[in-house]
Protein backbone atom coordinates (compact mmCIF):
# COMPACT_ATOMS: atom_id res chain seq x y z
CA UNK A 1 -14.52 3.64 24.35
CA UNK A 2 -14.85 1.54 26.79
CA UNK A 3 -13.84 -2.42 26.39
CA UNK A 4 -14.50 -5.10 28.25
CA UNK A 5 -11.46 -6.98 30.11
CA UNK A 6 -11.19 -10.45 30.41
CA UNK A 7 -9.93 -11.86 33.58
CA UNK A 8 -7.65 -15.11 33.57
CA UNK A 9 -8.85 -17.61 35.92
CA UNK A 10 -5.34 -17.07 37.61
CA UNK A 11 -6.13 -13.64 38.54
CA UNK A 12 -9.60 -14.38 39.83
CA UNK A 13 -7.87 -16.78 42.10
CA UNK A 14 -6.02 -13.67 43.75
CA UNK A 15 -7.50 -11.88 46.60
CA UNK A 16 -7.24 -7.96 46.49
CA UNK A 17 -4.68 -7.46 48.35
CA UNK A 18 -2.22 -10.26 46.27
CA UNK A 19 -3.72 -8.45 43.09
CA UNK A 20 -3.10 -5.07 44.06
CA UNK A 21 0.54 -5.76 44.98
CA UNK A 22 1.37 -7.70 41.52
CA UNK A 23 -0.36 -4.29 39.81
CA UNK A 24 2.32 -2.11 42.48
CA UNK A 25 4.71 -4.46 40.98
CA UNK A 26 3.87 -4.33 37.11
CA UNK A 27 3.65 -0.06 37.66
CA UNK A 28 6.89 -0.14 38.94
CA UNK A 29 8.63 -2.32 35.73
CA UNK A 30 6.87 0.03 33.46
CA UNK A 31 8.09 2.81 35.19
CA UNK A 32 11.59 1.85 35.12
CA UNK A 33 11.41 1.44 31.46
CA UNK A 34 13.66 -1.41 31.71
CA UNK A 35 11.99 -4.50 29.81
CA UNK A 36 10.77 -4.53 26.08
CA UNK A 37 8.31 -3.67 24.19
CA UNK A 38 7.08 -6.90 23.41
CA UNK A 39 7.54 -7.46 27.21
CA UNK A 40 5.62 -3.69 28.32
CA UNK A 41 2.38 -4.55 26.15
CA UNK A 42 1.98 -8.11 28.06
CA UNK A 43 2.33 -6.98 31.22
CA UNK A 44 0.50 -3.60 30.72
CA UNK A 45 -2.35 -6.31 29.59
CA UNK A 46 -2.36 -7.78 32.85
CA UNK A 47 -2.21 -4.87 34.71
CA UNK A 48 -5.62 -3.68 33.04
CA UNK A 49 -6.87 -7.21 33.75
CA UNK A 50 -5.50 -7.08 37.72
CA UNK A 51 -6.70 -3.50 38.05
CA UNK A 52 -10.76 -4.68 36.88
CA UNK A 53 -10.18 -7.41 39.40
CA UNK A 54 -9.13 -5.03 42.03
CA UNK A 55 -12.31 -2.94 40.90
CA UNK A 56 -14.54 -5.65 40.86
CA UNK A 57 -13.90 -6.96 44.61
CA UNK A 58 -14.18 -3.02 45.90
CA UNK A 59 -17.60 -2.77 44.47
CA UNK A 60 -18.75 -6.62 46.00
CA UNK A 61 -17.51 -4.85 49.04
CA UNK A 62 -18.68 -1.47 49.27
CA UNK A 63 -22.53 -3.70 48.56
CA UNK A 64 -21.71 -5.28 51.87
CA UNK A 65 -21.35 -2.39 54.02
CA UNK A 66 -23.87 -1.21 56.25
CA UNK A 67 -24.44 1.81 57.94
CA UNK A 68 -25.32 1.64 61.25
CA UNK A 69 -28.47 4.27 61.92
CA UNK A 70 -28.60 5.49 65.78
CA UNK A 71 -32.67 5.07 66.75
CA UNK A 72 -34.05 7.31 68.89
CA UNK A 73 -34.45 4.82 71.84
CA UNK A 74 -30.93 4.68 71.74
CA UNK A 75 -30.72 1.43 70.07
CA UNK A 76 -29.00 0.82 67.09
CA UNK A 77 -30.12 -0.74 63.18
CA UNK A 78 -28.30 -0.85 60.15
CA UNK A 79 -29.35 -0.16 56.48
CA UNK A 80 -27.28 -0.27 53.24
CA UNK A 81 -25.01 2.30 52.27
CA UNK A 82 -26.48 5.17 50.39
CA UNK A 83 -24.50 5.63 47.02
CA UNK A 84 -22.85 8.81 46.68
């Protein structure tokens, strides 16, 4: 079942890399086992909403990269990415 996370204009404010490391740091707390459980379910909440954020800008990126084709002339083109 897959449901649909909603993302908190906060979090779309975050680039990856400031999302990722608030996920590092909400994996770690849980980890540790040292809050609540009122506490765990919140921040497990915005961990799943951090992690689709994360996913999100990987995906705009990998549409942005190119691969760069070698042409027989020796010159060089680019053309999407093929999907794997």
């Amino acid at each position: 079942m897959n449901k649909k996370i909603e993302i908190k204009s906060d979090i779309k404010k975050l680039s990856f890399e400031e999302a990722l490391t608030e996920l590092e740091e909400i994996v770690g707390r849980l980890e540790r086992g040292d809050i609540d459980l009122e506490d765990s379910i919140s921040i497990y909440e915005r961990g799943e909403a951090l992690k689709s954020h994360c996913e999100s800008k990987l995906e705009k990126a990998k549409m942005k990269v190119d691969k760069i084709i070698t042409q027989p002339d020796g010159d060089f083109s680019s053309e999407p990415l093929d999907e794997i």
